[in-house]
N, C-alpha and C. Protein backbone atom coordinates (compact mmCIF):
# COMPACT_ATOMS: atom_id res chain seq x y z
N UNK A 1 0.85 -1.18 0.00
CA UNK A 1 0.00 0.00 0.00
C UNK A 1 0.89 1.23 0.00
N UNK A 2 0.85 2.31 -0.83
CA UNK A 2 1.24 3.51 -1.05
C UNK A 2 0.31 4.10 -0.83
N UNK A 3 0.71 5.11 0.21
CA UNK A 3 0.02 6.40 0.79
C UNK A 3 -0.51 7.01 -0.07
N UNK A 4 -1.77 8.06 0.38
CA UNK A 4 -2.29 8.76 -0.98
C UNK A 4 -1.14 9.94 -1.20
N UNK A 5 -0.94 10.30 -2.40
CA UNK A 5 -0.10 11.35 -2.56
C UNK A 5 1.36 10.72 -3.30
N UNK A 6 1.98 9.37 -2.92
CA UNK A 6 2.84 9.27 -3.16
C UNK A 6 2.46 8.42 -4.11
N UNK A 7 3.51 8.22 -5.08
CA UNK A 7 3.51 7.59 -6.77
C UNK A 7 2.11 7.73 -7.03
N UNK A 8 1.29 8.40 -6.43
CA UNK A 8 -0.18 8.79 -7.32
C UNK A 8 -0.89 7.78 -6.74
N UNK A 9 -0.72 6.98 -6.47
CA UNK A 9 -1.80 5.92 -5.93
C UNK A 9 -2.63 6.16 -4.54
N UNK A 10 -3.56 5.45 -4.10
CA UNK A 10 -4.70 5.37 -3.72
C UNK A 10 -4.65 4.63 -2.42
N UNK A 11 -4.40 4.46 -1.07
CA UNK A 11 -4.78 3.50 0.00
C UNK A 11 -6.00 2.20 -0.66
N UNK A 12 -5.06 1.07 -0.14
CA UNK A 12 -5.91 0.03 -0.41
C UNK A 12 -7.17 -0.29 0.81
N UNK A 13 -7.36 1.22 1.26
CA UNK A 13 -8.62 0.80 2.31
C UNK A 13 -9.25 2.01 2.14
N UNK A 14 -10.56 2.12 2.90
CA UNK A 14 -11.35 3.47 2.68
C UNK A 14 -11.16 4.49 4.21
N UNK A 15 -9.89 4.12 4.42
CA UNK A 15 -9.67 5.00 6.04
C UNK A 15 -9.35 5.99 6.22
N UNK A 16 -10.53 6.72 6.99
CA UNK A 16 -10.60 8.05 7.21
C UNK A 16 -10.26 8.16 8.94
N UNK A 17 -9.00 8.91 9.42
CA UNK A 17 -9.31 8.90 10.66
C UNK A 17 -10.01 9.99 10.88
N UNK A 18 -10.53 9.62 12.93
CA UNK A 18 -11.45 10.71 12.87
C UNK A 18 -11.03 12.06 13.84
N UNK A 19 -11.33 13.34 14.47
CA UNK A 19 -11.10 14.50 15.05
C UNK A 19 -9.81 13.66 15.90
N UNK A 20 -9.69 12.61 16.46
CA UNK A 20 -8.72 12.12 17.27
C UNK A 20 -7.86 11.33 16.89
N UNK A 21 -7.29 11.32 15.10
CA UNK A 21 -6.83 10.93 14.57
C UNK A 21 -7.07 9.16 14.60
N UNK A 22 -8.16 8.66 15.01
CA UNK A 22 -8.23 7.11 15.51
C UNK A 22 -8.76 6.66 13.88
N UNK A 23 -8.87 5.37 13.60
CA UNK A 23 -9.20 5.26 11.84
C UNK A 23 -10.12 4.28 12.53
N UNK A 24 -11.26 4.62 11.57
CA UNK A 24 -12.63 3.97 12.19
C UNK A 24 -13.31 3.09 10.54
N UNK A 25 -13.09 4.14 9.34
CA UNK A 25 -13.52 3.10 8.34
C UNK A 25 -12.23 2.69 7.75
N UNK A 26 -13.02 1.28 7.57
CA UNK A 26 -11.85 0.30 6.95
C UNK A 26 -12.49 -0.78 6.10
N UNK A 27 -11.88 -0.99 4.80
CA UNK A 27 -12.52 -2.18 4.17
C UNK A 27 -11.67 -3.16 4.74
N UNK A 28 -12.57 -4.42 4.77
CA UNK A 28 -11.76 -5.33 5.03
C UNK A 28 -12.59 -7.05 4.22
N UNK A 29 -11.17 -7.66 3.64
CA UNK A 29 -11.61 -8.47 2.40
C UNK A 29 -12.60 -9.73 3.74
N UNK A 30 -13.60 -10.42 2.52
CA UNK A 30 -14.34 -11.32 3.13
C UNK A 30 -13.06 -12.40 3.32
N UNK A 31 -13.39 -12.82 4.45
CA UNK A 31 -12.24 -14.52 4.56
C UNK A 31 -12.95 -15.10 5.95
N UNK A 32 -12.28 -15.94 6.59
CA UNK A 32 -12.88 -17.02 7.37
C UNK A 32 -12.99 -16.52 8.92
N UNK A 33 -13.79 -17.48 9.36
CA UNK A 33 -14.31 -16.99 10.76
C UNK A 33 -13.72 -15.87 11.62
N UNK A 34 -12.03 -15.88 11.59
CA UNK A 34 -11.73 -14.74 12.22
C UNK A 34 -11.62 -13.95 11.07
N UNK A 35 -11.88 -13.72 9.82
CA UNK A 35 -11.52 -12.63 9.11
C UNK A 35 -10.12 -12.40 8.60
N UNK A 36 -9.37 -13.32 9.15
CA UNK A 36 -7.98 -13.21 8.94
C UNK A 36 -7.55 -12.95 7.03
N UNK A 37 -6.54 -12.32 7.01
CA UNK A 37 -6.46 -11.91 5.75
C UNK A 37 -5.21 -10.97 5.45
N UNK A 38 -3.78 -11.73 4.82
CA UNK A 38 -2.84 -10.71 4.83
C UNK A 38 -3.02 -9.33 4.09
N UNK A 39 -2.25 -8.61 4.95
CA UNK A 39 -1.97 -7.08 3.96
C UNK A 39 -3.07 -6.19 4.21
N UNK A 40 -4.48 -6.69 5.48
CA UNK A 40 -4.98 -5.43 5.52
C UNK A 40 -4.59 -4.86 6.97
N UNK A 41 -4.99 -3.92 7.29
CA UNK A 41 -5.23 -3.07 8.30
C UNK A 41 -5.53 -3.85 9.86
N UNK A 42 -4.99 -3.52 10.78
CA UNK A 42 -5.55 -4.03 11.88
C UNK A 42 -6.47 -3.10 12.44
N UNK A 43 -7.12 -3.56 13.69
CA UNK A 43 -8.04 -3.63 14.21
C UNK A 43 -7.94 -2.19 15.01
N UNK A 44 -8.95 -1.52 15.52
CA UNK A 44 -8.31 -0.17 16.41
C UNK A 44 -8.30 -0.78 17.62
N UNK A 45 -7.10 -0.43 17.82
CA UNK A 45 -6.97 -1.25 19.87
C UNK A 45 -7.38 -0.14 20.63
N UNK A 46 -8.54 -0.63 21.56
CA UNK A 46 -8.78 0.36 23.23
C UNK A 46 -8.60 -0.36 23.78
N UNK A 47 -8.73 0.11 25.74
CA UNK A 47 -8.72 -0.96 26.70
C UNK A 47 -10.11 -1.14 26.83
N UNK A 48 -10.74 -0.09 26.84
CA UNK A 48 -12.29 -0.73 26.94
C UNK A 48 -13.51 -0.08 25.47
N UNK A 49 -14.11 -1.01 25.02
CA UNK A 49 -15.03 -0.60 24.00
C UNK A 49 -16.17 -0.05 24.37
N UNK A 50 -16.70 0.84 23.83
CA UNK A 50 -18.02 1.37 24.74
C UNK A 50 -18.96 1.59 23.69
N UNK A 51 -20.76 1.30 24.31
CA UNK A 51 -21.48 1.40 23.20
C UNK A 51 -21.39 2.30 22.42
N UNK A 52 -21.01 3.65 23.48
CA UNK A 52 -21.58 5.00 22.73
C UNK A 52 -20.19 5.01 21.52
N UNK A 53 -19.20 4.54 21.56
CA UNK A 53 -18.76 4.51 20.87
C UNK A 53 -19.07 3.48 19.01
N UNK A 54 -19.21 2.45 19.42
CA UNK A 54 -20.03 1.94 18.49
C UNK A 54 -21.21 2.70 17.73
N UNK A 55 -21.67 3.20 18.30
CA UNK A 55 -22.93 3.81 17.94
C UNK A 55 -22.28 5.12 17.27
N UNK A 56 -21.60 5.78 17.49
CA UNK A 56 -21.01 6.84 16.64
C UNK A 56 -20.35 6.32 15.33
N UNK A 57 -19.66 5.47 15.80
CA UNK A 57 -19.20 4.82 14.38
C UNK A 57 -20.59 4.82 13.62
N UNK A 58 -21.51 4.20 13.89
CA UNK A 58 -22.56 3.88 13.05
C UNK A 58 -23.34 4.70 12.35
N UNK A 59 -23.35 6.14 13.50
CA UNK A 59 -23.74 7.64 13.10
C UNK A 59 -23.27 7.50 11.90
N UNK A 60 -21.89 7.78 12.34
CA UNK A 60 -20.92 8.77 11.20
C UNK A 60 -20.88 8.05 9.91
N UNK A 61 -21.08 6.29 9.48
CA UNK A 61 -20.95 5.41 8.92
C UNK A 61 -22.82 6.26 8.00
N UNK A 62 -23.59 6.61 8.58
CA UNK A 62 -24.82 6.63 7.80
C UNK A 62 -24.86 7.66 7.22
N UNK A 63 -23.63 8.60 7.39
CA UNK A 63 -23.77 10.18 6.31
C UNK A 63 -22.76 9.53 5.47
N UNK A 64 -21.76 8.97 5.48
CA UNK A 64 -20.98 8.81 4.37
C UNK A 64 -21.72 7.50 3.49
N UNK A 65 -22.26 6.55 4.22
CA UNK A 65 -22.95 5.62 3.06
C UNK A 65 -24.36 5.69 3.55
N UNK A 66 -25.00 6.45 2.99
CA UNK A 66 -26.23 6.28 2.28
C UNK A 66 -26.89 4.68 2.36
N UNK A 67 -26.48 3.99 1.98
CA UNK A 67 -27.00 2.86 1.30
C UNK A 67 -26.91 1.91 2.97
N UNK A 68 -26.45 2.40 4.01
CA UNK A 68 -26.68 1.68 5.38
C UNK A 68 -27.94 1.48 5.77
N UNK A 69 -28.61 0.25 5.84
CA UNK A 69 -29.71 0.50 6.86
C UNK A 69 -29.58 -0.31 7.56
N UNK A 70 -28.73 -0.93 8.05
CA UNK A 70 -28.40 -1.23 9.79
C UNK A 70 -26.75 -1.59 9.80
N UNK A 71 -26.21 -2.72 10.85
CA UNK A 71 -24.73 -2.69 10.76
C UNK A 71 -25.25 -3.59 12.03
N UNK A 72 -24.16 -4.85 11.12
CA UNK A 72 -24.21 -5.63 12.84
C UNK A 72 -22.73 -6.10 13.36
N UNK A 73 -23.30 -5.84 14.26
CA UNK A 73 -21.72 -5.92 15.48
C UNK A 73 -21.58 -7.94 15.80
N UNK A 74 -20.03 -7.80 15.67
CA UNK A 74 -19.81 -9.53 16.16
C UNK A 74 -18.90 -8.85 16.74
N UNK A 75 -18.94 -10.75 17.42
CA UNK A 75 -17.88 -10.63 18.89
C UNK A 75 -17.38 -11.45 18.42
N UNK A 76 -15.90 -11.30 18.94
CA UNK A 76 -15.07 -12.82 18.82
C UNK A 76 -13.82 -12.79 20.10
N UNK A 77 -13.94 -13.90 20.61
CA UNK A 77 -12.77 -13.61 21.44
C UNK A 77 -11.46 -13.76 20.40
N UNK A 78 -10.14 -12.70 21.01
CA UNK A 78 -9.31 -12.33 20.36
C UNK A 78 -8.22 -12.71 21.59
N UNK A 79 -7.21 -13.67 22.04
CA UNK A 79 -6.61 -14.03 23.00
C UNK A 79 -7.27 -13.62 24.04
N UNK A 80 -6.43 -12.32 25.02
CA UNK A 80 -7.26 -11.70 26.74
C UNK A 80 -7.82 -10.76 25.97
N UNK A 81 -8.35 -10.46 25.09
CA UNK A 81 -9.26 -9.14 24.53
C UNK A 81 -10.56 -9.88 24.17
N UNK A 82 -10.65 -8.93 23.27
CA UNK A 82 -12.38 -9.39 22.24
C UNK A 82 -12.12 -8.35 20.79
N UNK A 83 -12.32 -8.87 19.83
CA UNK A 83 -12.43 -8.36 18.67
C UNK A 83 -13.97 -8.24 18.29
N UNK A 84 -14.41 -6.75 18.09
CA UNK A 84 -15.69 -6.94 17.76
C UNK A 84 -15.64 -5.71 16.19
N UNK A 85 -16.35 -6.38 15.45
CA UNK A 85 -16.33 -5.66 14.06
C UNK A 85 -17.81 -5.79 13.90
N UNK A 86 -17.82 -4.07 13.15
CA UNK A 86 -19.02 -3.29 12.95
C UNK A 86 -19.36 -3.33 11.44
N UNK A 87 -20.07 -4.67 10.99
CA UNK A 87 -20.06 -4.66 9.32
C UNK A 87 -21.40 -3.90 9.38
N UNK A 88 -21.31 -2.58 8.26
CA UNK A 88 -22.75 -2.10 7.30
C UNK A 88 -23.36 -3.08 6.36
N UNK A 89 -24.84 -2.83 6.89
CA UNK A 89 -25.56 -3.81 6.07
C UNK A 89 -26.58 -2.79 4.71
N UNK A 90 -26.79 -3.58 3.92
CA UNK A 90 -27.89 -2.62 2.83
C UNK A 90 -29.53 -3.26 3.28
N UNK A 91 -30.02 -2.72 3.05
CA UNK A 91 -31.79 -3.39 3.23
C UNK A 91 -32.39 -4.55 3.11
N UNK A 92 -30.99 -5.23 2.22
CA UNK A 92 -31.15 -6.86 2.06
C UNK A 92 -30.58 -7.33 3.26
N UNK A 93 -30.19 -6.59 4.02
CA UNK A 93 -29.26 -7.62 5.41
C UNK A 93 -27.86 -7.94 4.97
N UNK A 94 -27.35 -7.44 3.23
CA UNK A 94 -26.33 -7.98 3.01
C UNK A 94 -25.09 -6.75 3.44
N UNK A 95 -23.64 -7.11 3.23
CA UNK A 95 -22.75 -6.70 3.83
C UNK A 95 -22.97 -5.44 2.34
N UNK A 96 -22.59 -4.40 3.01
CA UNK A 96 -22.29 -2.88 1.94
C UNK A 96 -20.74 -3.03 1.86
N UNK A 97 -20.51 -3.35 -0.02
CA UNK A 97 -19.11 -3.75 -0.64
C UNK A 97 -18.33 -2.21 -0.52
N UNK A 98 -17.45 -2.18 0.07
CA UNK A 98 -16.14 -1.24 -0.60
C UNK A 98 -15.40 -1.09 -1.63
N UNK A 99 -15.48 -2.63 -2.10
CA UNK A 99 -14.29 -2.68 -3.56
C UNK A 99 -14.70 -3.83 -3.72
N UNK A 100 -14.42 -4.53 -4.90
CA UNK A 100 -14.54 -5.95 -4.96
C UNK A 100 -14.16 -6.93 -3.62
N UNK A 101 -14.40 -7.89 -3.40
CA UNK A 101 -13.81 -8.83 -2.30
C UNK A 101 -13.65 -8.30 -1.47
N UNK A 102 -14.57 -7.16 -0.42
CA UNK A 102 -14.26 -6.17 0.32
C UNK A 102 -15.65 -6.30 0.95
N UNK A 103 -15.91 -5.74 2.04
CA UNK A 103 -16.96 -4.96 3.14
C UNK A 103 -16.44 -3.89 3.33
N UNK A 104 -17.63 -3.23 4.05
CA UNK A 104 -17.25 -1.73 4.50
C UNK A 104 -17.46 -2.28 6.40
N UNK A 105 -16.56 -1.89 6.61
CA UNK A 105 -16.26 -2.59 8.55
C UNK A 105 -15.25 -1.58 9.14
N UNK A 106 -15.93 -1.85 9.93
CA UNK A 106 -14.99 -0.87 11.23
C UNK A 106 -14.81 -2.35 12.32
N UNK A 107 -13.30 -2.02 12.53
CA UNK A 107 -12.84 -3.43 13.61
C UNK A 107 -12.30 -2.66 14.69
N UNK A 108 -12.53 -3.19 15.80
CA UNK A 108 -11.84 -2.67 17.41
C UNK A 108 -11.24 -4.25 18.63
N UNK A 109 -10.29 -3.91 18.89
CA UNK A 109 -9.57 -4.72 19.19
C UNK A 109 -9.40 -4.23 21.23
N UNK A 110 -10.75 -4.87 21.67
CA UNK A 110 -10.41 -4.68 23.14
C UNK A 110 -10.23 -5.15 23.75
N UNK A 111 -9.70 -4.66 25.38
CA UNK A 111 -9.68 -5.44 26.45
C UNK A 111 -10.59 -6.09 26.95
N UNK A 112 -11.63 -5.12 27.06
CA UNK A 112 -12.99 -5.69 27.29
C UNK A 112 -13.79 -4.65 26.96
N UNK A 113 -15.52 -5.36 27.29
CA UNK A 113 -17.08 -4.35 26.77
C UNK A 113 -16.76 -3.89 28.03
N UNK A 114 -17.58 -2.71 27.45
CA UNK A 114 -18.30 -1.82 28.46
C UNK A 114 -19.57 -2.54 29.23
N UNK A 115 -20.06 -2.39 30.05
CA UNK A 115 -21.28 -3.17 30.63
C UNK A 115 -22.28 -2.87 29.94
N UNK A 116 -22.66 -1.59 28.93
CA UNK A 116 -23.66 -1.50 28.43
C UNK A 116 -23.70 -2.88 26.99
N UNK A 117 -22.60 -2.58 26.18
CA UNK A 117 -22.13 -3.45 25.19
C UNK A 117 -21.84 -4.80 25.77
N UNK A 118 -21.90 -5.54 26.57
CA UNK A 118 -21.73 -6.74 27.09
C UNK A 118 -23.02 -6.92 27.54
N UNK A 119 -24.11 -6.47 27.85
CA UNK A 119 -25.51 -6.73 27.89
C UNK A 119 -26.02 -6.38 26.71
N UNK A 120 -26.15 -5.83 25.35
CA UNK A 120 -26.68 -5.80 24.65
C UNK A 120 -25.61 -7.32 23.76
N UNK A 121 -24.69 -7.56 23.86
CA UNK A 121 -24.20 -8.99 23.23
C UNK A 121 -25.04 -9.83 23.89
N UNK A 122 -24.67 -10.31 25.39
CA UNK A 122 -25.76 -11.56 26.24
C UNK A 122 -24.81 -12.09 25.59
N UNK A 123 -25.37 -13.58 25.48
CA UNK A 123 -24.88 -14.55 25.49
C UNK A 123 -24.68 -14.85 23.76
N UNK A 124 -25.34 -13.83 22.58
CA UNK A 124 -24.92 -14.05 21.39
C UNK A 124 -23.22 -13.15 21.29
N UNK A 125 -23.02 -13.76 19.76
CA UNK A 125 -22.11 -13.23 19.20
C UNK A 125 -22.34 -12.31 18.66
N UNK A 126 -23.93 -12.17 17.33
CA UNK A 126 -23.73 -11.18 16.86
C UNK A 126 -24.90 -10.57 16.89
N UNK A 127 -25.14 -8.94 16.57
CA UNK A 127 -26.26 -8.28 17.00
C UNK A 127 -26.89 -7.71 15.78
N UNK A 128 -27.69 -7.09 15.52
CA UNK A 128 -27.80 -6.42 14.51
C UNK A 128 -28.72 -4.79 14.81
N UNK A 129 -28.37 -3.72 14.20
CA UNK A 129 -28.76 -2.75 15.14
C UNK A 129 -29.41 -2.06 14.02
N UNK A 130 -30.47 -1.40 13.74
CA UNK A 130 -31.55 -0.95 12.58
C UNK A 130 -31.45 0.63 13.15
């Protein structure tokens, strides 16, 4: 990946960081249960994930794509953390593409939920939020 600006080319992701320089959109290619997949982007690491944070992502995710009408959050345990990624969905329930072989996802890489976000998971993995 070459930076934008240099030899003219383009970031191979759609990442915009945000007022706190943190990068919240990210394509990331479809692959297997953990998503694993060389050459993209990792995950944004906090110590703790919080709804209201999720939920801003999701804000900010519905002025730049249009075509969102919901986004569902999975959990996965990630060693002593939790990896939880915020895929946009279109009206079909299906994943909203970035590029070919791509989603549009925001990934966070925590220590742990917040108590609000650890009661809206329960005992599933994944949620879906309209």
């Amino acid at each position: 990946m070459t930076p934008k600006g240099q030899a003219g080319q383009q970031p191979d992701t759609a990442a915009e960081p945000d007022e706190r320089g943190l990068v919240r959109d990210v394509g990331h290619p479809h692959a297997g249960a953990a998503g694993e997949a060389a050459g993209r982007p990792g995950p944004q690491r906090l110590p703790v994930l919080r709804l209201a944070e999720v939920i801003m992502a999701i804000l900010d995710h519905r002025r730049r794509l249009p075509m969102a009408a919901s986004a569902a959050l999975i959990r996965e345990q990630h060693g002593d953390g939790m990896l939880v990624r915020v895929v946009f969905l279109d009206d079909r329930q299906e994943p909203l593409p970035a590029a070919a072989d791509t989603m549009t996802a925001t990934t966070y890489l925590a220590g742990r939920l917040d108590d609000d976000l650890a009661v809206a998971f329960g005992a599933r993995n994944v949620i879906v939020l309209k």
